[in-house]
Protein backbone atom coordinates (compact mmCIF):
# COMPACT_ATOMS: atom_id res chain seq x y z
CA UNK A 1 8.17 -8.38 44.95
CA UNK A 2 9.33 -7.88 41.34
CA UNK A 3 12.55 -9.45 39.84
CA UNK A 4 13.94 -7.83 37.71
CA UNK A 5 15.11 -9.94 34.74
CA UNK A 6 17.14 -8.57 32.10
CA UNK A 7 14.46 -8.54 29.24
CA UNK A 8 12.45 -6.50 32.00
CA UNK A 9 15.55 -4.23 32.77
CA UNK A 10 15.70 -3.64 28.88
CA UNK A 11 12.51 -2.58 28.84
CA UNK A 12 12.31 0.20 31.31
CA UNK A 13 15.45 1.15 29.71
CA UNK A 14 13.60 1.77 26.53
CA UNK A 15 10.54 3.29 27.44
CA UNK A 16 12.58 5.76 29.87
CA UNK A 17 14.42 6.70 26.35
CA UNK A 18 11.30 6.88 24.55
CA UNK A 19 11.55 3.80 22.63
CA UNK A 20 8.98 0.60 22.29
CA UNK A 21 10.82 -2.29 23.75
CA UNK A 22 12.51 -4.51 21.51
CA UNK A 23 10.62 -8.10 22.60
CA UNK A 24 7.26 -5.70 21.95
CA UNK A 25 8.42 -6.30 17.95
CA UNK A 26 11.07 -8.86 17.60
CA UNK A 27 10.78 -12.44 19.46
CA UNK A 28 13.32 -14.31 20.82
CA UNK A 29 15.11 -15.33 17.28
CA UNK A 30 15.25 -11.72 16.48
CA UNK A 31 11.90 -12.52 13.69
CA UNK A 32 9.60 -9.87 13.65
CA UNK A 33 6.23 -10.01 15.22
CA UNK A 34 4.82 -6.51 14.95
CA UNK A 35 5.41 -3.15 13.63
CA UNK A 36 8.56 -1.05 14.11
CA UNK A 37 8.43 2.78 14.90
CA UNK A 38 11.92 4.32 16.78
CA UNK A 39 9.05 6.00 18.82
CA UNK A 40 7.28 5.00 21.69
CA UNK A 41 4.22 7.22 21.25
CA UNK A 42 4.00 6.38 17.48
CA UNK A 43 4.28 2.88 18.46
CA UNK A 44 1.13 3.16 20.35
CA UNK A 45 -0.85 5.42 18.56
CA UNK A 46 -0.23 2.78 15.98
CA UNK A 47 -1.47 -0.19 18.31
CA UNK A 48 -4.73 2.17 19.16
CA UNK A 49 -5.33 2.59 15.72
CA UNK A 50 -5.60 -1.07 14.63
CA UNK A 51 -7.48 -2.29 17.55
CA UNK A 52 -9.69 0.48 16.56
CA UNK A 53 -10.10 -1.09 12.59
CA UNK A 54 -9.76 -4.52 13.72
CA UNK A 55 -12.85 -4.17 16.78
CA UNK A 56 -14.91 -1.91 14.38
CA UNK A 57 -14.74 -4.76 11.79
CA UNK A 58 -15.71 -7.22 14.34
CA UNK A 59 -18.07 -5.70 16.41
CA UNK A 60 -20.32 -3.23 13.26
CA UNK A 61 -19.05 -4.41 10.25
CA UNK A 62 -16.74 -4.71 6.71
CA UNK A 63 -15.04 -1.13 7.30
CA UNK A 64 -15.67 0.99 3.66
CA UNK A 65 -12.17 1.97 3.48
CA UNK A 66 -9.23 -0.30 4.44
CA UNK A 67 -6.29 0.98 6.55
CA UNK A 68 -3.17 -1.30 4.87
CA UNK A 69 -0.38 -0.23 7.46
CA UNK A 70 -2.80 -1.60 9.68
CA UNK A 71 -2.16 -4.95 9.06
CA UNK A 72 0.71 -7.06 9.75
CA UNK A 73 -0.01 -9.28 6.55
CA UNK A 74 -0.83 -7.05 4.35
CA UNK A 75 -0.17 -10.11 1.57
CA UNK A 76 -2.26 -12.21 2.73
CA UNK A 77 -5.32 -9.99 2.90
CA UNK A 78 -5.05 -9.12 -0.20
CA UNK A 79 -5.33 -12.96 -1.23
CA UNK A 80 -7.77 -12.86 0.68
CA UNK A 81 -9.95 -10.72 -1.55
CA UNK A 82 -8.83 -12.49 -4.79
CA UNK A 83 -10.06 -15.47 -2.82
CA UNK A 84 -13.57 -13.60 -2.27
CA UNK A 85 -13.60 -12.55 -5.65
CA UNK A 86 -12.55 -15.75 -7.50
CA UNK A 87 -15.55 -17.27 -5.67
CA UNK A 88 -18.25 -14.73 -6.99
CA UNK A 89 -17.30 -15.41 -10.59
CA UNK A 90 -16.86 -19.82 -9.77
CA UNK A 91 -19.93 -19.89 -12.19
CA UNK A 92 -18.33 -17.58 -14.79
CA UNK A 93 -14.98 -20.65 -14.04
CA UNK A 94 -12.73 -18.31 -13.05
CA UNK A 95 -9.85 -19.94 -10.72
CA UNK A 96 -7.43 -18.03 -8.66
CA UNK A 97 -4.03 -18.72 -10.62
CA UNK A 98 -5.59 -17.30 -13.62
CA UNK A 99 -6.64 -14.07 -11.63
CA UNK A 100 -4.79 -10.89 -10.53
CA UNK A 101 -5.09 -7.92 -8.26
CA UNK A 102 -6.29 -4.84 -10.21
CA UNK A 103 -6.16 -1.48 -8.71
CA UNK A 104 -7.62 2.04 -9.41
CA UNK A 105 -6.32 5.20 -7.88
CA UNK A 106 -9.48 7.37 -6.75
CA UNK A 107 -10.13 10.52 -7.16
CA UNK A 108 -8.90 13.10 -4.52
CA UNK A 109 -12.03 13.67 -2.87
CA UNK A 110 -12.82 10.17 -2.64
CA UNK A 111 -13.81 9.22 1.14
CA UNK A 112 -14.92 6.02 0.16
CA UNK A 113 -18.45 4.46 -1.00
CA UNK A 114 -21.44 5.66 -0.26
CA UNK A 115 -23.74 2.69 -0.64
CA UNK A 116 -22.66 -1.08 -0.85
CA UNK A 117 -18.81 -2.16 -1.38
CA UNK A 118 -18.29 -3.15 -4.93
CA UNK A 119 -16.18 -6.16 -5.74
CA UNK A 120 -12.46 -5.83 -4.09
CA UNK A 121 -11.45 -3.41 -1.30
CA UNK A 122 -10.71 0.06 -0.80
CA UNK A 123 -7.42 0.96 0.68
CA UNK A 124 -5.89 4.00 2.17
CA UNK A 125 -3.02 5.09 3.75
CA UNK A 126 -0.05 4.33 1.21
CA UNK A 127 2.60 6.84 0.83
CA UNK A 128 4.51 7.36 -2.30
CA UNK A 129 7.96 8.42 -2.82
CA UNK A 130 10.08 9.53 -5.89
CA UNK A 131 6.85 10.76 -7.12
CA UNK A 132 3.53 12.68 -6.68
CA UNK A 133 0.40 11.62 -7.83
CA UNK A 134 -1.13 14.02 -10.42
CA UNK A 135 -4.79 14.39 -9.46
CA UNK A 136 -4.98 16.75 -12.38
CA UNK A 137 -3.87 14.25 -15.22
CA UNK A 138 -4.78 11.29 -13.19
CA UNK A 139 -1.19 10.10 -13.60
CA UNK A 140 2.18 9.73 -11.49
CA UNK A 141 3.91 13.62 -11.52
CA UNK A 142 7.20 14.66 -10.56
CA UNK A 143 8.01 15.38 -6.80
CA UNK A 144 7.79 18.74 -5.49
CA UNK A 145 11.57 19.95 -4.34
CA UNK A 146 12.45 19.04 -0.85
CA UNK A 147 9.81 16.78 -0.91
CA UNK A 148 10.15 13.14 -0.06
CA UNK A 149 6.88 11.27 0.70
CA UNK A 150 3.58 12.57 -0.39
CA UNK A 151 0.22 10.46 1.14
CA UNK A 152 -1.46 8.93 -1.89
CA UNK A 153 -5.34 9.11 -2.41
CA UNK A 154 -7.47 5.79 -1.48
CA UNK A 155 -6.92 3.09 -3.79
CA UNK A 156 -9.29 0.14 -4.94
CA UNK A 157 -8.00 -2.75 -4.94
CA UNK A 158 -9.79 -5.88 -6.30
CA UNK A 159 -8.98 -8.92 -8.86
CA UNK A 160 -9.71 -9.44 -12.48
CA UNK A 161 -8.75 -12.38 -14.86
CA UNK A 162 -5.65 -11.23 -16.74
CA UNK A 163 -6.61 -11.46 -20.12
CA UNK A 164 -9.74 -8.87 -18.83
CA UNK A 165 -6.75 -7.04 -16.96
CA UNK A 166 -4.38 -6.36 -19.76
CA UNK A 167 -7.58 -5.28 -22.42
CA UNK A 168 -8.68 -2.42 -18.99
CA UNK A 169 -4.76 -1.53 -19.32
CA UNK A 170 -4.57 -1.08 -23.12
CA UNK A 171 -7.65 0.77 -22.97
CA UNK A 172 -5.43 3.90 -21.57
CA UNK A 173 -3.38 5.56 -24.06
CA UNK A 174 -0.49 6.55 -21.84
CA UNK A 175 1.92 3.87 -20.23
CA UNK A 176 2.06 2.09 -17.02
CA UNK A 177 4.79 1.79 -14.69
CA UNK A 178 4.83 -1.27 -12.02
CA UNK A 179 5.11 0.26 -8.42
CA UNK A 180 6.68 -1.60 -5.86
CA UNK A 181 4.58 -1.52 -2.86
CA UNK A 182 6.11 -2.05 1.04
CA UNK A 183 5.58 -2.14 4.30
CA UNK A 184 8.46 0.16 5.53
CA UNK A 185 10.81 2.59 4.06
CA UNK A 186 13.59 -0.11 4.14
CA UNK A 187 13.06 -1.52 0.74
CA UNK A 188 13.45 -5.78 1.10
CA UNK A 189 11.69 -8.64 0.12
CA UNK A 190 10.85 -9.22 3.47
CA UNK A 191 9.25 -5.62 3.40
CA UNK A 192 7.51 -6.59 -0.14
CA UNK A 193 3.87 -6.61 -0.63
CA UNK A 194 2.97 -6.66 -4.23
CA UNK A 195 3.12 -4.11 -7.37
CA UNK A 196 0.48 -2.41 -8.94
CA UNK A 197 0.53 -0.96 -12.52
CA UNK A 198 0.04 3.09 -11.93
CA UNK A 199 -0.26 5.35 -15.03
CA UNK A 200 2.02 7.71 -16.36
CA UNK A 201 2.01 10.70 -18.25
CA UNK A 202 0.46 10.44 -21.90
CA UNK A 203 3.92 11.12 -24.91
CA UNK A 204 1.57 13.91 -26.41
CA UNK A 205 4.14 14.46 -29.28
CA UNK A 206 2.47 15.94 -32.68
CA UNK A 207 5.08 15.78 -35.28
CA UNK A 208 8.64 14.11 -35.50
CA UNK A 209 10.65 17.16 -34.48
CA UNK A 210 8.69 17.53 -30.75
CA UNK A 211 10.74 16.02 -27.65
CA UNK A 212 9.72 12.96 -26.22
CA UNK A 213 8.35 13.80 -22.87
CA UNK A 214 10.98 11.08 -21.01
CA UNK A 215 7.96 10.63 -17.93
CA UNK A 216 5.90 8.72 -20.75
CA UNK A 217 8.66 5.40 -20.32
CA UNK A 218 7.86 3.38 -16.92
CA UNK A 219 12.02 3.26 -16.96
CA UNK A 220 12.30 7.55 -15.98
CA UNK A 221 10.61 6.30 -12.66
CA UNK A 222 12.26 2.70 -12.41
CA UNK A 223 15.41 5.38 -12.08
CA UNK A 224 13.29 7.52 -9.92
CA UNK A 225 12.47 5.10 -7.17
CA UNK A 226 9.21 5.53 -7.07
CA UNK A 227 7.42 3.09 -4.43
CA UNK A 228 4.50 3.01 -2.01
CA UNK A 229 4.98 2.66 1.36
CA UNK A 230 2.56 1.33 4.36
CA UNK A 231 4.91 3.31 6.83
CA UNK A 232 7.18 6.13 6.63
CA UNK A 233 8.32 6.30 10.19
């Protein structure tokens, strides 16, 4: 015999509509405990997907390439591998308040690497909206019309002191803007992961009379809204 309580009533309720129950995400204080998709099937592809990552990494080992929506903590892995990283260099003294996470947008045809993981992690499946990324000029572009969200290629991820940080990021002639990354579409702090410097387009004015190409500021796509997301559900 099964009683029916009202939590279980709520949940044949949802999956009849098509939705994941609600105490499959939220607990009883209404705090979230897993991710939110307004499908059911999404919301299970999505559970298949990261007990696929999470048993793979387990079971084989490191995977190459990183699926970020895949984690509920995406913060905390990534301190994770400033942790790992900080203690490869202990004998060079770095310590981890003086080090930050340094990323590098790869190349389209970048599947990941072939032989060995380098310091840091490779990460993939980040959306970006506002924007395009510019696999031509290596840069962030303008969105396409009717356009919102664009998949972005892998990105490696890894951790650098920040005086060796700023002289990799003055090396480039163009600008950088600081891109917001979240978990979610819904742009919170709660949603908040951390914000990577991406490039811009290069101001390739010759003379005083030539426009100034207004993409070159980081503050054309502060206005823009350019962000990453983990999820665009």
């Amino acid at each position: 015999e099964i009683i029916m309580t009202p939590q279980l009533s709520d949940a044949v309720d949802a999956i009849f509509d098509g939705r994941p129950p609600t105490h499959w995400f939220l607990d009883a204080g209404g705090v979230e405990i897993a991710w939110t998709t307004p499908a059911l099937t999404q919301w299970f592809e999505g559970l298949l997907q990261r007990y696929k990552q999470l048993m793979d990494w387990l079971t084989t080992k490191r995977p190459p390439v990183y699926w970020m929506t895949g984690f509920f903590n995406p913060q905390g892995f990534l301190t994770a591998m400033r942790q790992e990283v900080t203690r490869r260099h202990k004998k060079n003294g770095w310590a981890l308040d003086e080090v930050v996470v340094f990323t590098r947008v790869m190349p389209d045809n970048f599947k990941g690497p072939k032989e060995g993981i380098p310091e840091g992690v490779y990460i993939r499946g980040l959306y970006i909206e506002g924007a395009v990324w510019d696999k031509n000029n290596d840069c962030l572009g303008p969105p396409l019309p009717g356009e919102l969200f664009r998949a972005m290629p892998i990105i490696h991820a890894s951790a650098l002191k920040q005086e060796d940080a700023k002289k990799k990021y003055a090396a480039y002639k163009g600008g950088w803007y600081e891109c917001p990354v979240y978990t979610k579409k819904r742009r919170t702090d709660l949603n908040f992961i951390f914000a990577p410097l991406v490039k811009i387009p290069v101001d390739e004015r010759k003379g005083k009379k030539k426009k100034k190409n207004p993409m070159a500021n980081p503050h054309y796509w502060t206005k823009m809204g350019v962000a990453l997301l983990c999820s665009i559900d």
